[in-house]
C-alpha atoms as a PDB file:
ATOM      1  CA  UNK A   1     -75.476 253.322 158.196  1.00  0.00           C
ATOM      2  CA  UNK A   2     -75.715 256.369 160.327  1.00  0.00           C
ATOM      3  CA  UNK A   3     -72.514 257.976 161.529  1.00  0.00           C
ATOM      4  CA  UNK A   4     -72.265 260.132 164.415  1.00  0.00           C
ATOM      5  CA  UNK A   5     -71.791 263.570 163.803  1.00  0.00           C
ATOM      6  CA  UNK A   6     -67.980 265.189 163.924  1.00  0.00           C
ATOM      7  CA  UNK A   7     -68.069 267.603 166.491  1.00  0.00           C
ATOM      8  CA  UNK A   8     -66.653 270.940 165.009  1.00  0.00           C
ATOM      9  CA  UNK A   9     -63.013 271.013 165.275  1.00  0.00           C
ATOM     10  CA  UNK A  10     -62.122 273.909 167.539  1.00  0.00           C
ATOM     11  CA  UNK A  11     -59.903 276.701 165.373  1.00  0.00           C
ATOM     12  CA  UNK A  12     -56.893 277.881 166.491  1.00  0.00           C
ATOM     13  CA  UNK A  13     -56.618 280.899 168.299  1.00  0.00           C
ATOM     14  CA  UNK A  14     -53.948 283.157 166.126  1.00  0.00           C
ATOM     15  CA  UNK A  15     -51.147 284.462 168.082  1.00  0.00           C
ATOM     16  CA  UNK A  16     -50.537 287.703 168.300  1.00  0.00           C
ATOM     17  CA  UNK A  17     -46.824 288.815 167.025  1.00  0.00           C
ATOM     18  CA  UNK A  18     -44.781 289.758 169.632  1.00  0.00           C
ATOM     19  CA  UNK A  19     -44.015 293.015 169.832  1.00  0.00           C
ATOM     20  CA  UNK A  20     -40.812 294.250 168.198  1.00  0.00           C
ATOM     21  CA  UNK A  21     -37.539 294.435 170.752  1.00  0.00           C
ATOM     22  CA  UNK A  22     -36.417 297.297 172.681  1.00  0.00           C
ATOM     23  CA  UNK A  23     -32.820 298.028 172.317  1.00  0.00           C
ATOM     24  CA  UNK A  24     -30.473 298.931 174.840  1.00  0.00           C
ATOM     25  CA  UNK A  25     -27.626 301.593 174.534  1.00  0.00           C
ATOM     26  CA  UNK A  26     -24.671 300.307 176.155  1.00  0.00           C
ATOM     27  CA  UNK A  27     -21.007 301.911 176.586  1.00  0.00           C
ATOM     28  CA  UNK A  28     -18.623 299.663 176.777  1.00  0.00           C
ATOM     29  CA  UNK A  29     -15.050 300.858 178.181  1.00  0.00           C
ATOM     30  CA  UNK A  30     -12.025 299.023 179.074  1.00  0.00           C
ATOM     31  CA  UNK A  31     -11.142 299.956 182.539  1.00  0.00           C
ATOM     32  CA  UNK A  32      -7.035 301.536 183.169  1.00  0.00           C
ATOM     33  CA  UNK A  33      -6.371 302.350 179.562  1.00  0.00           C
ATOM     34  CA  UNK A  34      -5.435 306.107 178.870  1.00  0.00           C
ATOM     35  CA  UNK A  35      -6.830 307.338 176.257  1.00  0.00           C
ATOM     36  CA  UNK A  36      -9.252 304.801 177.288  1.00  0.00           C
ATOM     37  CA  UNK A  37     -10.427 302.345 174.919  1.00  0.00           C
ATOM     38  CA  UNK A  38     -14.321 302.275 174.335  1.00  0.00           C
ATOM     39  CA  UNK A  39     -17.236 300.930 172.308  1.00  0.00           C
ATOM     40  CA  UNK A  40     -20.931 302.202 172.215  1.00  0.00           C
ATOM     41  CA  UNK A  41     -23.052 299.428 170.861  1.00  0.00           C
ATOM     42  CA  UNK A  42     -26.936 299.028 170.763  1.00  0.00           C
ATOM     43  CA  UNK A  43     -28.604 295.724 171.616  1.00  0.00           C
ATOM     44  CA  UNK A  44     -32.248 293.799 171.736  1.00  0.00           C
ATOM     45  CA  UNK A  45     -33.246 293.781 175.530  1.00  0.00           C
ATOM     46  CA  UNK A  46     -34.039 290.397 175.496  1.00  0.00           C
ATOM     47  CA  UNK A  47     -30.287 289.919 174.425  1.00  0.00           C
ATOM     48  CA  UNK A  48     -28.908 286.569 176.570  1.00  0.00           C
ATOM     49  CA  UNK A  49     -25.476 287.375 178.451  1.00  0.00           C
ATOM     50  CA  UNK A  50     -23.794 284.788 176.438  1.00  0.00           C
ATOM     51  CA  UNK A  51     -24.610 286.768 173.318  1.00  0.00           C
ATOM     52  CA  UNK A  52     -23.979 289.764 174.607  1.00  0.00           C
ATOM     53  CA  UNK A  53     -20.476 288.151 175.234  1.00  0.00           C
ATOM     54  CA  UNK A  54     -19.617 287.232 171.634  1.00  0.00           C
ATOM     55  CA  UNK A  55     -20.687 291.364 171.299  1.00  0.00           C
ATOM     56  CA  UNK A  56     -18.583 292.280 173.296  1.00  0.00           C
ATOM     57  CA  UNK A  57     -15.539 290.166 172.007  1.00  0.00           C
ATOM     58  CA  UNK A  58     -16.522 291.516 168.425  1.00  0.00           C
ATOM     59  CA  UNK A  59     -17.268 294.882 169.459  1.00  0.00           C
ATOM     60  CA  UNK A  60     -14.336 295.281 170.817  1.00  0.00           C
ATOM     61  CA  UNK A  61     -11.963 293.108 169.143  1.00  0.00           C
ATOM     62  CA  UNK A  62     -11.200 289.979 171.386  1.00  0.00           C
ATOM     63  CA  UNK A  63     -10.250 286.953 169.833  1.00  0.00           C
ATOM     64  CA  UNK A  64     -12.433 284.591 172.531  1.00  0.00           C
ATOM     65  CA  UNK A  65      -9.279 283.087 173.874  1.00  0.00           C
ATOM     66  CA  UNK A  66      -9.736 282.907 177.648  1.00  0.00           C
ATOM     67  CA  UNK A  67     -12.593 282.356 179.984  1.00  0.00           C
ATOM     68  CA  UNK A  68     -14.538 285.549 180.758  1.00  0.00           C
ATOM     69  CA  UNK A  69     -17.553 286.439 183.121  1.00  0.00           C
ATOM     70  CA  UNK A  70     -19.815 289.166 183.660  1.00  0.00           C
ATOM     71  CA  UNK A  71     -20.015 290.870 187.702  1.00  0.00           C
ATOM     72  CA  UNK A  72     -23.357 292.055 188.534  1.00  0.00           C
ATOM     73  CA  UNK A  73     -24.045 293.517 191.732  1.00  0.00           C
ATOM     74  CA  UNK A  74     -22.244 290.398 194.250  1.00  0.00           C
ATOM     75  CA  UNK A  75     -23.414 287.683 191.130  1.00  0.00           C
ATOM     76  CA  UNK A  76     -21.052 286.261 188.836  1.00  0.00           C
ATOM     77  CA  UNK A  77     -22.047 284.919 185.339  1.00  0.00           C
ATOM     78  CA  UNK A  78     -20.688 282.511 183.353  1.00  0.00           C
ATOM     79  CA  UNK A  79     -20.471 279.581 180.637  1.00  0.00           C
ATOM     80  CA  UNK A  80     -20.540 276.322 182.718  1.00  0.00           C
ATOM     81  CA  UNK A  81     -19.835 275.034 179.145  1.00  0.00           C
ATOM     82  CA  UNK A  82     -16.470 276.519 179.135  1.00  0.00           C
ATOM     83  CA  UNK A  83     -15.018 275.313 181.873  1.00  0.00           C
ATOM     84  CA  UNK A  84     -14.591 271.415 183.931  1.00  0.00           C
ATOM     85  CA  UNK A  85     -17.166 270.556 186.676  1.00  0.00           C
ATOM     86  CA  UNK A  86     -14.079 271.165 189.398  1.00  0.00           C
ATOM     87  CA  UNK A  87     -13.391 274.568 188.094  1.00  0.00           C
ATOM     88  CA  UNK A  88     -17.022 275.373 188.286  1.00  0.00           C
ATOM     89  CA  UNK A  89     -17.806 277.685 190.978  1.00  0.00           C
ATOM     90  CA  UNK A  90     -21.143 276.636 193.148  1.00  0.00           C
ATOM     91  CA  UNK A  91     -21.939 280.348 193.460  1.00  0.00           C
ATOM     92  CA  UNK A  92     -21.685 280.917 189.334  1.00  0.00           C
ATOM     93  CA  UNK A  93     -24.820 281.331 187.619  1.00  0.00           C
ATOM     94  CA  UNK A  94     -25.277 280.708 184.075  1.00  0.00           C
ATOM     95  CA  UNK A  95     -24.904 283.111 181.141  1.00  0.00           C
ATOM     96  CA  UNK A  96     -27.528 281.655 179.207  1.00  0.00           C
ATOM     97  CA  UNK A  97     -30.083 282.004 181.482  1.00  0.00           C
ATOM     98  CA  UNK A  98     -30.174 285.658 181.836  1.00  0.00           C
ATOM     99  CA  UNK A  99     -31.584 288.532 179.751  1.00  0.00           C
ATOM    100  CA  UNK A 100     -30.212 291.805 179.764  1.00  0.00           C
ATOM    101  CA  UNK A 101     -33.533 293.425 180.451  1.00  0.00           C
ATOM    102  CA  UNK A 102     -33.958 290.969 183.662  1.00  0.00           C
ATOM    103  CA  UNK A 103     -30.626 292.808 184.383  1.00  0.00           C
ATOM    104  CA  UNK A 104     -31.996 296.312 183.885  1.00  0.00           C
ATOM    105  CA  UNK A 105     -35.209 295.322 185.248  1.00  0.00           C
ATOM    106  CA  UNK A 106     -33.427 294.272 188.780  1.00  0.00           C
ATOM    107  CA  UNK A 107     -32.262 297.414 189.022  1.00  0.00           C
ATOM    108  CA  UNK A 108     -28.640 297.393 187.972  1.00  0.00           C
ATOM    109  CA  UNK A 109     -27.271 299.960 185.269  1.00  0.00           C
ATOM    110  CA  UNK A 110     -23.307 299.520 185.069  1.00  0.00           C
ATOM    111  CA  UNK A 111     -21.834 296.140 185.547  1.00  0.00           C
ATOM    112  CA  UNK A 112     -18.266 294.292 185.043  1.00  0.00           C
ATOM    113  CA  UNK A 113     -17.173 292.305 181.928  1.00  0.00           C
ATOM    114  CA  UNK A 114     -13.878 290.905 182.977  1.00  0.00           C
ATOM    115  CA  UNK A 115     -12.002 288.575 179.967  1.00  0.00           C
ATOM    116  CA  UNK A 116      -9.329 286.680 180.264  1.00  0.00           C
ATOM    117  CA  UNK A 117      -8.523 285.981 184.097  1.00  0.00           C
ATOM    118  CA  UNK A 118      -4.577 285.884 183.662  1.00  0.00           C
ATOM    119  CA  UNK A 119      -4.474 289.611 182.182  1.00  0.00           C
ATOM    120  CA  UNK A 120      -7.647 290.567 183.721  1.00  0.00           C
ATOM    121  CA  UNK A 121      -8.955 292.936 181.101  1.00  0.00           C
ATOM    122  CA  UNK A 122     -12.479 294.192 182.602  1.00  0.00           C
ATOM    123  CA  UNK A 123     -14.805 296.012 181.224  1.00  0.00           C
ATOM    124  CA  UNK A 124     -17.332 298.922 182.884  1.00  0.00           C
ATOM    125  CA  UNK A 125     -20.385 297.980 180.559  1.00  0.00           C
ATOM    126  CA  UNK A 126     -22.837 301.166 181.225  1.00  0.00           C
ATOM    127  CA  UNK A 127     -26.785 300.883 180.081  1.00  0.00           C
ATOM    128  CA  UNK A 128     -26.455 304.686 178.763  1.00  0.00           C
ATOM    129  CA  UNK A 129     -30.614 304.585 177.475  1.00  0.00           C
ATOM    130  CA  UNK A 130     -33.832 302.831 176.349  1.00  0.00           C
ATOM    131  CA  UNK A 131     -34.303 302.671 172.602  1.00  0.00           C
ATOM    132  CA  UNK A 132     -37.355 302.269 170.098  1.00  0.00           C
ATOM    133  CA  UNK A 133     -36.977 298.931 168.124  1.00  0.00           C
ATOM    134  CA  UNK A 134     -34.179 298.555 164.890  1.00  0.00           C
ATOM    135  CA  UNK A 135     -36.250 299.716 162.250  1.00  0.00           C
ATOM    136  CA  UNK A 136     -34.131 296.589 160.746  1.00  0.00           C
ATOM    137  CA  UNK A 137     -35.392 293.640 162.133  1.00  0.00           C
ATOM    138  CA  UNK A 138     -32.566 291.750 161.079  1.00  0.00           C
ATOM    139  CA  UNK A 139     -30.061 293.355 163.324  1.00  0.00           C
ATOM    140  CA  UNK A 140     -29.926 292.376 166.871  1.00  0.00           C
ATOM    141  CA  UNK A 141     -26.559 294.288 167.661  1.00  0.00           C
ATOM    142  CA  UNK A 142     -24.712 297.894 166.442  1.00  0.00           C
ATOM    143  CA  UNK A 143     -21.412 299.766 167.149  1.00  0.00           C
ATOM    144  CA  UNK A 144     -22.533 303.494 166.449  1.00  0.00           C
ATOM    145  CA  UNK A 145     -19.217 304.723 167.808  1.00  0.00           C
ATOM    146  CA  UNK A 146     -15.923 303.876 169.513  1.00  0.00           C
ATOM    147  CA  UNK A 147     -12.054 305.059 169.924  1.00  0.00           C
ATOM    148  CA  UNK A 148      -8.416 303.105 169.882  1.00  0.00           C
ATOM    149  CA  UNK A 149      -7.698 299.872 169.308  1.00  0.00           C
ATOM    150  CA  UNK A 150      -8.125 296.925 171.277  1.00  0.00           C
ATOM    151  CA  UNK A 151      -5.202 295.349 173.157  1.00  0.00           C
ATOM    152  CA  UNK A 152      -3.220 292.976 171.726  1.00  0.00           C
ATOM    153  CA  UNK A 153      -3.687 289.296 173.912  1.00  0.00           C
ATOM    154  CA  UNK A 154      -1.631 288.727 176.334  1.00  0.00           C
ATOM    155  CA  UNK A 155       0.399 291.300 176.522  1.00  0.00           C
ATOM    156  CA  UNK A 156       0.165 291.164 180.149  1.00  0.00           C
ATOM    157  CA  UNK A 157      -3.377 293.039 181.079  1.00  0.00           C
ATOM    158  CA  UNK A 158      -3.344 297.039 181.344  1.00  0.00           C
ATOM    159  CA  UNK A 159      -0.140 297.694 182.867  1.00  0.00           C
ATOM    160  CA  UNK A 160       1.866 295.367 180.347  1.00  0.00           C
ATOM    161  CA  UNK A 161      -0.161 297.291 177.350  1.00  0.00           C
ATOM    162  CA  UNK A 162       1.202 300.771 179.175  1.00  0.00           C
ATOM    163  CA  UNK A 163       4.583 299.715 178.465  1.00  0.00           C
ATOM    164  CA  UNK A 164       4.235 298.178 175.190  1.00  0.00           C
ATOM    165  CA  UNK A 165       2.712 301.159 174.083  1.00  0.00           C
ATOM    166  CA  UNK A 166       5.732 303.310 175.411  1.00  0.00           C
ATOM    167  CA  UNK A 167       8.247 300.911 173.146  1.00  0.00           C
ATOM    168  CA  UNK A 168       5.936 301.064 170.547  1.00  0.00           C
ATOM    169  CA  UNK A 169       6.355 304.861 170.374  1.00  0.00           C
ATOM    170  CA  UNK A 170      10.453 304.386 170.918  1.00  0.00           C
ATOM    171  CA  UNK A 171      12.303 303.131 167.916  1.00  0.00           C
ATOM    172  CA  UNK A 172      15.216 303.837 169.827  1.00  0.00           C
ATOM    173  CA  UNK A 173      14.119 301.479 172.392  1.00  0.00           C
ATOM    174  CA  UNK A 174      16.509 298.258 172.677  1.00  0.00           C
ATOM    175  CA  UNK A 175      12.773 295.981 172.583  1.00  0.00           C
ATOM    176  CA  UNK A 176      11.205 298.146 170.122  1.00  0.00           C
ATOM    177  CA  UNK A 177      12.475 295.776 167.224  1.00  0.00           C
ATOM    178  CA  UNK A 178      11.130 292.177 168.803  1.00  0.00           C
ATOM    179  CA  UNK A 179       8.047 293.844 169.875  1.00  0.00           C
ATOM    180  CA  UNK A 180       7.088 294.853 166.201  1.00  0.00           C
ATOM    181  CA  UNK A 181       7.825 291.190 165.351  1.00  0.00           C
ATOM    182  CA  UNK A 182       5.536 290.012 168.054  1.00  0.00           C
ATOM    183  CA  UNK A 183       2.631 292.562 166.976  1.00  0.00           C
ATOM    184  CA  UNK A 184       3.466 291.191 163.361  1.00  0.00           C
ATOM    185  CA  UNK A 185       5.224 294.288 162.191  1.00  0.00           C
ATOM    186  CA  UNK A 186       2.354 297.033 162.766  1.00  0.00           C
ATOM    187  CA  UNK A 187       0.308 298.256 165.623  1.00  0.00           C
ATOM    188  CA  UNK A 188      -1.635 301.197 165.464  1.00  0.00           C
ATOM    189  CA  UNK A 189      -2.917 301.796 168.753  1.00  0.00           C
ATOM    190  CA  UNK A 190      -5.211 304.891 167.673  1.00  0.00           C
ATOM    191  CA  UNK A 191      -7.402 302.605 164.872  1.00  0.00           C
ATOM    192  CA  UNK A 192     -10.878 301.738 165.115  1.00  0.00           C
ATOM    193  CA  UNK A 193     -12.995 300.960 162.352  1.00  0.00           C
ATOM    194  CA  UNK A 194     -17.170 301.252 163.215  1.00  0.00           C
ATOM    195  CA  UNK A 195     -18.150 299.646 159.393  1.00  0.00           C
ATOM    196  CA  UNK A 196     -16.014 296.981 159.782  1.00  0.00           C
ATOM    197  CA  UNK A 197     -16.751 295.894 163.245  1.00  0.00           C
ATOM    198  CA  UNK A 198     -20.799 296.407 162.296  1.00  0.00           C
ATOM    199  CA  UNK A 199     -19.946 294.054 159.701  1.00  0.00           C
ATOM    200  CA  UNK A 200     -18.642 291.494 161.453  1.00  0.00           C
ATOM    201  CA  UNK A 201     -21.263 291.745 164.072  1.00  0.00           C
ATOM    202  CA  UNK A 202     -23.847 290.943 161.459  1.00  0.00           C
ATOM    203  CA  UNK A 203     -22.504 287.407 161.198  1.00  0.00           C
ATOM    204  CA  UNK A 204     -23.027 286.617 164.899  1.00  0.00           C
ATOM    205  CA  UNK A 205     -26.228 284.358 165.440  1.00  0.00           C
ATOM    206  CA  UNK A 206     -29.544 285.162 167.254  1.00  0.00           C
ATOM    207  CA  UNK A 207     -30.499 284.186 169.933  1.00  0.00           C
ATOM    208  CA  UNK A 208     -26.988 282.227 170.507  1.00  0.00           C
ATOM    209  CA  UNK A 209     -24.093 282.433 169.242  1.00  0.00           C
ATOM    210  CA  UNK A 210     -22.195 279.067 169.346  1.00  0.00           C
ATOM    211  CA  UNK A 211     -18.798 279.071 170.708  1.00  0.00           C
ATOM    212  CA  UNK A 212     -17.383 277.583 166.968  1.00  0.00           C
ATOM    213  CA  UNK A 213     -19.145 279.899 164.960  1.00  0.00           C
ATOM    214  CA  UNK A 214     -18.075 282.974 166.925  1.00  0.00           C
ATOM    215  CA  UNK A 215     -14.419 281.331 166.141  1.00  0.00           C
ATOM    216  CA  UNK A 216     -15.213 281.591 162.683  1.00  0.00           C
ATOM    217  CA  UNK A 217     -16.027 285.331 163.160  1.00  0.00           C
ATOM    218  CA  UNK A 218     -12.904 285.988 164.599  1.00  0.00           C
ATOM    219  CA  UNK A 219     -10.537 283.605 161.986  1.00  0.00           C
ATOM    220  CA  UNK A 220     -12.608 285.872 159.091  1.00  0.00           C
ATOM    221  CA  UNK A 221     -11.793 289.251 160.861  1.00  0.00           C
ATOM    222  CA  UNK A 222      -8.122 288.155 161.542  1.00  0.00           C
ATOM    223  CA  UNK A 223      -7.483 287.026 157.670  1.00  0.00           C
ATOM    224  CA  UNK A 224      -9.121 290.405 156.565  1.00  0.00           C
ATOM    225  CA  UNK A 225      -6.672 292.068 158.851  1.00  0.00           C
ATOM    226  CA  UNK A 226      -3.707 289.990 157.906  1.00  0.00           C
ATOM    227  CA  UNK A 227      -4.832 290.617 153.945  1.00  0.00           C
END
């Protein structure tokens, strides 16, 4: 019995690696605060704002306990995730739709990073440089250098850190005693470690960062700390 012949199968064209990321240098500085409080952190280009936010909240040293979204040019971006349909704003767009080199690309430079909308701590997130790819591949984010602490939550946005900071310097002060209990009995407003934040920005997640793992980032920095 004949059989008709197989036609040859086709190969498959091999795809070409994509080429290694760009990284972005970014400085990071919390807007009012004197000294001011700052972070300079590198990041892939093709980094998704929603990642970038988990950064930022490590980088800094947030604990991802309010809403936040980023201001670019007359855009807002956020997590339509993290919030109900009503409270969703029509004129939002999403977070995890946007790179930060489609950011960069459109022309923009510095933008806002504003987290938690009750204290209103925002950010002035710079795009200081373009930089050759991570010669580790593994690492998608990097705090190179920084200064002072990040603000305790809640303590009622820049102006309410001011004054805790002036009864923090008082022990004479008739609060100074109940705010020490409130910080947990230290505060060192001048402290910023670089290893340990890099080291907790290792265990974020590319390309996302779920909202219960970055929790478990935090919990793990916050028992360290407590430790």
């Amino acid at each position: 019995m004949d059989y008709p012949r197989r036609r040859a199968i086709p190969r498959t064209p091999q795809r070409k690696p994509a080429p290694p990321a760009q990284r972005y240098q970014l400085k990071v500085t919390l807007e009012n605060t004197k000294p001011a409080v700052w972070r300079r952190v590198m990041v892939r280009d093709d980094t998704k704002l929603d990642l970038l936010h988990a950064v930022l909240q490590i980088a800094t040293g947030w604990t991802n306990s309010h809403l936040h979204m980023f201001l670019i040019g007359a855009d807002r971006y956020s997590d339509p995730t993290l919030v109900d349909d009503q409270d969703w704003d029509e004129e939002d767009k999403d977070e995890r739709k946007v790179a930060l080199s489609q950011v960069v690309a459109s022309g923009v430079s510095t933008f806002g990073y504003e987290y938690d909308f009750g204290d209103s701590w925002t950010h002035r997130v710079m795009v200081e440089k373009e930089l050759p790819p991570d010669p580790d591949s593994k690492v998608f984010a990097r705090c190179t250098d920084g200064a002072r602490a990040c603000p305790p939550e809640d303590c009622g946005g820049t102006g309410g850190y001011a004054d805790l900071l002036k009864i923090v310097r008082n022990p004479r002060h008739k609060e100074h005693k109940s705010m020490m209990e409130w910080l947990g009995g230290r505060f060192d407003p001048s402290a910023f470690d670089v290893e340990e934040t890099n080291g907790f920005l290792r265990m974020l997640k590319w390309p996302r960062t779920l909202v219960s793992h970055l929790g478990k980032v935090i919990e793990a920095r916050l028992d360290q700390r407590e430790g």
